[in-house]
Protein backbone atom coordinates (compact mmCIF):
# COMPACT_ATOMS: atom_id res chain seq x y z
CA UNK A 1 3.90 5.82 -15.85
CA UNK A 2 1.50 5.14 -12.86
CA UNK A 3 -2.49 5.24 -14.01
CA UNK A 4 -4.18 6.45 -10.49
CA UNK A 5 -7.71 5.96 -12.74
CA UNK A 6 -10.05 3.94 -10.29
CA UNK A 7 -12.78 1.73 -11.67
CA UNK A 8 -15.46 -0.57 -10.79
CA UNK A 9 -15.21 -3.80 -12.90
CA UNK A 10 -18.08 -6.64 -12.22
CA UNK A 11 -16.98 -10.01 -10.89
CA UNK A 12 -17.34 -11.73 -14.32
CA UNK A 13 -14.74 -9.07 -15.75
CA UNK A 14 -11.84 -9.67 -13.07
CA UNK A 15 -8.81 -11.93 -13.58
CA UNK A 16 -7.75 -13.22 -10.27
CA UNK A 17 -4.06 -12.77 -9.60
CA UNK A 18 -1.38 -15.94 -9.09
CA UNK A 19 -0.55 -16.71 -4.99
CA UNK A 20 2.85 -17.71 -6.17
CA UNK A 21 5.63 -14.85 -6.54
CA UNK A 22 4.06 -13.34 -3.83
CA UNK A 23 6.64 -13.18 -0.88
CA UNK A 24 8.75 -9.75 -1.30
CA UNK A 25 11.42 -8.73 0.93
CA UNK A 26 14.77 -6.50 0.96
CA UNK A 27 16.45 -9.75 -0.11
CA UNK A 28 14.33 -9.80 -3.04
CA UNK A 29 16.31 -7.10 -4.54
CA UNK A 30 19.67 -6.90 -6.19
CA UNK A 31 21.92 -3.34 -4.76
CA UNK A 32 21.57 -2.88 -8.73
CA UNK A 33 17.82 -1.93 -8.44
CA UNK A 34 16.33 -4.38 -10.64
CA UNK A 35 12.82 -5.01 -10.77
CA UNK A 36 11.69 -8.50 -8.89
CA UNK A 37 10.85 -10.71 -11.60
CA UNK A 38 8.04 -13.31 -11.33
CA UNK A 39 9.58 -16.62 -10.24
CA UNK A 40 7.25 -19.22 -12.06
CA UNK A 41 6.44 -18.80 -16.08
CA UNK A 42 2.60 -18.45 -16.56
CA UNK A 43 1.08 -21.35 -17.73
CA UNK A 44 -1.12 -20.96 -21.53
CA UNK A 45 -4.11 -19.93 -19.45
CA UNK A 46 -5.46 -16.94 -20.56
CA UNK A 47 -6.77 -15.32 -16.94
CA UNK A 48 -3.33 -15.49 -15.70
CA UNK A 49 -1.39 -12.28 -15.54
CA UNK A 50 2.38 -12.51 -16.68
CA UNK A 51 5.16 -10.38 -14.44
CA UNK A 52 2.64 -9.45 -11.98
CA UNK A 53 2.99 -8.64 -8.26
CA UNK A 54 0.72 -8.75 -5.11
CA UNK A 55 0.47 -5.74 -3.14
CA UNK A 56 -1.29 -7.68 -0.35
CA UNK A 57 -1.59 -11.14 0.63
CA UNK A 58 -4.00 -13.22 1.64
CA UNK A 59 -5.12 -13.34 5.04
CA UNK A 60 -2.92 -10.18 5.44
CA UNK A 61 -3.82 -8.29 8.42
CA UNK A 62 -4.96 -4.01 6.85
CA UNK A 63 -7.20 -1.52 7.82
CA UNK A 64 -10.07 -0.79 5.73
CA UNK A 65 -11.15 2.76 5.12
CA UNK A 66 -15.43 2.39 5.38
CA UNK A 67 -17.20 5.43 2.78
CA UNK A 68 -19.74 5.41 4.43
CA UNK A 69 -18.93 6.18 7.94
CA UNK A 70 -15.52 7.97 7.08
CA UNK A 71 -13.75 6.22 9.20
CA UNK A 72 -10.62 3.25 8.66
CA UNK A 73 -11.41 -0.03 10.53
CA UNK A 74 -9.55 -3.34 11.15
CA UNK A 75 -9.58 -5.92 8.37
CA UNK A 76 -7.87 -8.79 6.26
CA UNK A 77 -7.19 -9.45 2.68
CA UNK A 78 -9.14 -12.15 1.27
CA UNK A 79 -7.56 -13.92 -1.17
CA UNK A 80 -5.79 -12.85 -3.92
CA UNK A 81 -5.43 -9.03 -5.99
CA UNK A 82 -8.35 -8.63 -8.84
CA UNK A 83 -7.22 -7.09 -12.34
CA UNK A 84 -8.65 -6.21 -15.59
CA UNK A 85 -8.34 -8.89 -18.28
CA UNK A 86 -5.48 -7.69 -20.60
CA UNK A 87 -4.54 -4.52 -18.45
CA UNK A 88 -1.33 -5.05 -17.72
CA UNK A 89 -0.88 -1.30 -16.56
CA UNK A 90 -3.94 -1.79 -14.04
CA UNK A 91 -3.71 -1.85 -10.35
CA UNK A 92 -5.33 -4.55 -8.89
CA UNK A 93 -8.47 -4.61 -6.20
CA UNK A 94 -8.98 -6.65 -3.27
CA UNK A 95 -11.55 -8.57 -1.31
CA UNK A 96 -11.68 -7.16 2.25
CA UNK A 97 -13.34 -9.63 5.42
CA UNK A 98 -14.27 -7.22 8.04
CA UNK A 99 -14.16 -8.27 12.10
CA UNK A 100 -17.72 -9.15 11.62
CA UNK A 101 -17.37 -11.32 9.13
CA UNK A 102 -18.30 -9.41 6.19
CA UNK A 103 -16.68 -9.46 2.94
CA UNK A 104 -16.08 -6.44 0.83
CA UNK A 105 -15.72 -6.89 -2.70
CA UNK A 106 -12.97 -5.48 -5.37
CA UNK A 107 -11.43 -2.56 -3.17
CA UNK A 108 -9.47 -0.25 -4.65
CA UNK A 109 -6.00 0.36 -2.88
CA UNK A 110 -6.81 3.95 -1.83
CA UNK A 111 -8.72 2.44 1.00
CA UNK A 112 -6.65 0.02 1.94
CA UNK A 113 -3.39 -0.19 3.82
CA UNK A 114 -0.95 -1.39 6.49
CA UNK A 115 -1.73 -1.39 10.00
CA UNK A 116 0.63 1.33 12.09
CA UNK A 117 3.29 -0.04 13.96
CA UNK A 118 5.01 1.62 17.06
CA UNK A 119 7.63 3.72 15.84
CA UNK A 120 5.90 4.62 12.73
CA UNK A 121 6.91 7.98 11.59
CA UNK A 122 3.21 9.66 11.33
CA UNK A 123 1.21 12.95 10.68
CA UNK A 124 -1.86 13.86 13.13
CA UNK A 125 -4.59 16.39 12.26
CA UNK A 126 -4.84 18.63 15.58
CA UNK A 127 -7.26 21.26 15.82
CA UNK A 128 -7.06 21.26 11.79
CA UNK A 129 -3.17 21.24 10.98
CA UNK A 130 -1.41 18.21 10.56
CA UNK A 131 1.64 17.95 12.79
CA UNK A 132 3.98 15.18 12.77
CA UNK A 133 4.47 12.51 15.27
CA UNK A 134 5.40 8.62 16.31
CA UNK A 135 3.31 5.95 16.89
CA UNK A 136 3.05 4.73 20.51
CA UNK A 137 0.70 1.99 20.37
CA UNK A 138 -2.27 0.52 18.43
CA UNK A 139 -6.28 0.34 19.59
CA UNK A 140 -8.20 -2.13 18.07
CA UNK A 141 -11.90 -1.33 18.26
CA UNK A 142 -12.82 1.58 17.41
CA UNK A 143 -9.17 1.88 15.66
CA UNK A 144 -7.22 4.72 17.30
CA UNK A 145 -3.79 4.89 18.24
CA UNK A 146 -1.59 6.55 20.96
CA UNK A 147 0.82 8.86 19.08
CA UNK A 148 3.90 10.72 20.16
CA UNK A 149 3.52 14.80 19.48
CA UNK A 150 5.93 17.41 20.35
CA UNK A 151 3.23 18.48 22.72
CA UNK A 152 3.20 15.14 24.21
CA UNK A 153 0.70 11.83 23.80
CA UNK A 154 -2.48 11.94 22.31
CA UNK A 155 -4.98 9.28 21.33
CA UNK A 156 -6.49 9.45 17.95
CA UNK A 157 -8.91 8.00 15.96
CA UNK A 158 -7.33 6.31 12.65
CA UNK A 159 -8.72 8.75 10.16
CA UNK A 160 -6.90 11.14 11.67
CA UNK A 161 -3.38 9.87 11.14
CA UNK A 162 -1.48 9.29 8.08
CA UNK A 163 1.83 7.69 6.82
CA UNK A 164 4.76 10.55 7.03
CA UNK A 165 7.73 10.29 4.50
CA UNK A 166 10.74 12.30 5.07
CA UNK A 167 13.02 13.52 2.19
CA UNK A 168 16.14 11.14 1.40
CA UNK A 169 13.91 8.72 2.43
CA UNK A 170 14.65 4.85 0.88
CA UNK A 171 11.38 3.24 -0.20
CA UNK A 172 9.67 0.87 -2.42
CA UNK A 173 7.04 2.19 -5.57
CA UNK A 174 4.52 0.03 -6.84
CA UNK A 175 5.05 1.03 -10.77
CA UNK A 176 2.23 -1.16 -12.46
CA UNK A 177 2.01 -5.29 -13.03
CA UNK A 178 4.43 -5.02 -15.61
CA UNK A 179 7.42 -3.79 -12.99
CA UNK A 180 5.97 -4.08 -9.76
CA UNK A 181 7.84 -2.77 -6.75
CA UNK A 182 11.12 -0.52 -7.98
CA UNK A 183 13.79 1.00 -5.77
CA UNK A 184 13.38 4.89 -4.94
CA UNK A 185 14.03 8.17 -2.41
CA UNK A 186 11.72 10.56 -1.45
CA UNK A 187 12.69 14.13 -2.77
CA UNK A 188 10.57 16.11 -0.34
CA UNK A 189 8.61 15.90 2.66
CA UNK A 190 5.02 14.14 2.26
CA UNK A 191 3.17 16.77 3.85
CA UNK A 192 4.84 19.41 0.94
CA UNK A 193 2.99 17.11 -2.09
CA UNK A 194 0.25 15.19 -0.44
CA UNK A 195 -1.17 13.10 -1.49
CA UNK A 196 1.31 12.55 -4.01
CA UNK A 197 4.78 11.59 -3.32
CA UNK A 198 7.80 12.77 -5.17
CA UNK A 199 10.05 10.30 -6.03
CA UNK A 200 13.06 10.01 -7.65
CA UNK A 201 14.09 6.16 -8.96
CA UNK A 202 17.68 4.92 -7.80
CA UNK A 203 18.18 3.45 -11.53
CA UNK A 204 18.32 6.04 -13.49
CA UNK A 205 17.15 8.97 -11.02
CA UNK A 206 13.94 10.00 -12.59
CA UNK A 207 11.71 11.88 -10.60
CA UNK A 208 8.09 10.96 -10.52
CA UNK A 209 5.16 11.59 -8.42
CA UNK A 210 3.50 8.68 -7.01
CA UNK A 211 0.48 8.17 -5.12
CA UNK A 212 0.86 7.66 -0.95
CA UNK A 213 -0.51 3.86 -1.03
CA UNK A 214 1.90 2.91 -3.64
CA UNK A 215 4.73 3.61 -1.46
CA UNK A 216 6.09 1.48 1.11
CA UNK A 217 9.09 2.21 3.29
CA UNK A 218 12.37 -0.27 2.38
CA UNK A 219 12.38 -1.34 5.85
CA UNK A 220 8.87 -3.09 5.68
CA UNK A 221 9.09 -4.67 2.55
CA UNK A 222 9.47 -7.77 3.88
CA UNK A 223 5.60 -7.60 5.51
CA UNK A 224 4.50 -7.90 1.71
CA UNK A 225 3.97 -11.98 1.59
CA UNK A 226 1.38 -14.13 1.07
């Protein structure tokens, strides 16, 4: 089962991840859904993490959700994922370089994720409902984007806009280091369960709720590299 716990752990308690195994894609995966396994054994070092996956990669272009303005700006990953020693269940953190320059330390993955891409199926908070739409087209600074609503185009600011998930929907779930990123289908719509996605696995069909910035849809799996 998922652990959506978050934690602060100090620099001298993190285990930095391996780069290598890093590069997922649709290819990646058998049509038996069968976890990716890690392609190089771990050597007798006792910081490395066995049958563990990136989420991120380094120098992998995210937006980076800022507490203390509220608002989700343009960033990079820096490096590799962070987890606690001998917590194979964890999920990992990451270091975050801003545009200015500025690093960010051990970021948990709620305030982290992909970049919007035109097409993206998307929900918009207008005048306090959430309605869905498609992106049109990305701003960079401050981060807004051009969206598609029934009532026609409207430019938002990121925080405003979140990833949309229809039901029978293929996708990826990050399950843990131990399995990493598993087949599944979305059993209902996003906005029904949000922030928590129902899931059901295409192994053995078990239905399980999983948080929104585990999931990825199958068709960008292949933007998780190094």
């Amino acid at each position: 089962q998922l652990s959506f716990k978050t934690k602060f752990f100090s620099e001298r308690s993190q285990v930095q991840l391996p780069r290598s195994g890093t590069m997922l894609s649709m290819q990646s995966f058998p049509d038996a859904f069968e976890v990716l396994p890690h392609p190089e054994q771990p050597s007798a070092s006792s910081h490395e993490v066995p049958g563990s996956y990136q989420i991120y990669g380094h120098q992998q272009y995210i937006e980076f959700f800022s507490e203390t303005h509220q608002k989700w700006t343009s960033g990079s990953i820096e490096g590799s994922g962070f987890v606690q020693p001998m917590a194979s269940d964890s999920l990992p953190t990451y270091d975050v370089r801003l545009n200015r320059q500025q690093i960010r330390r051990f970021i948990h993955l709620e305030r982290i994720r992909p970049p919007f891409q035109q097409g993206d199926a998307v929900t918009v908070e207008v005048d306090d409902e959430w309605q869905p739409a498609t992106v049109q087209r990305r701003q960079g600074y401050p981060l807004a984007y051009e969206v598609e609503l029934s009532s026609g185009k409207q430019v938002v600011p990121g925080e405003k806009l979140r990833a949309r998930f229809a039901k029978g929907e293929a996708i990826f779930a990050f399950q843990g280091m131990k399995a990493g990123w598993v087949q599944g289908i979305v059993q209902s719509e996003s906005e029904e369960t949000w922030p928590m996605i129902l899931v059901s696995t295409q192994k053995d069909n078990q239905v399980m709720s999983v948080m929104q910035f585990l999931i990825r849809p199958s068709t960008k799996m292949e933007g998780l590299s190094s």
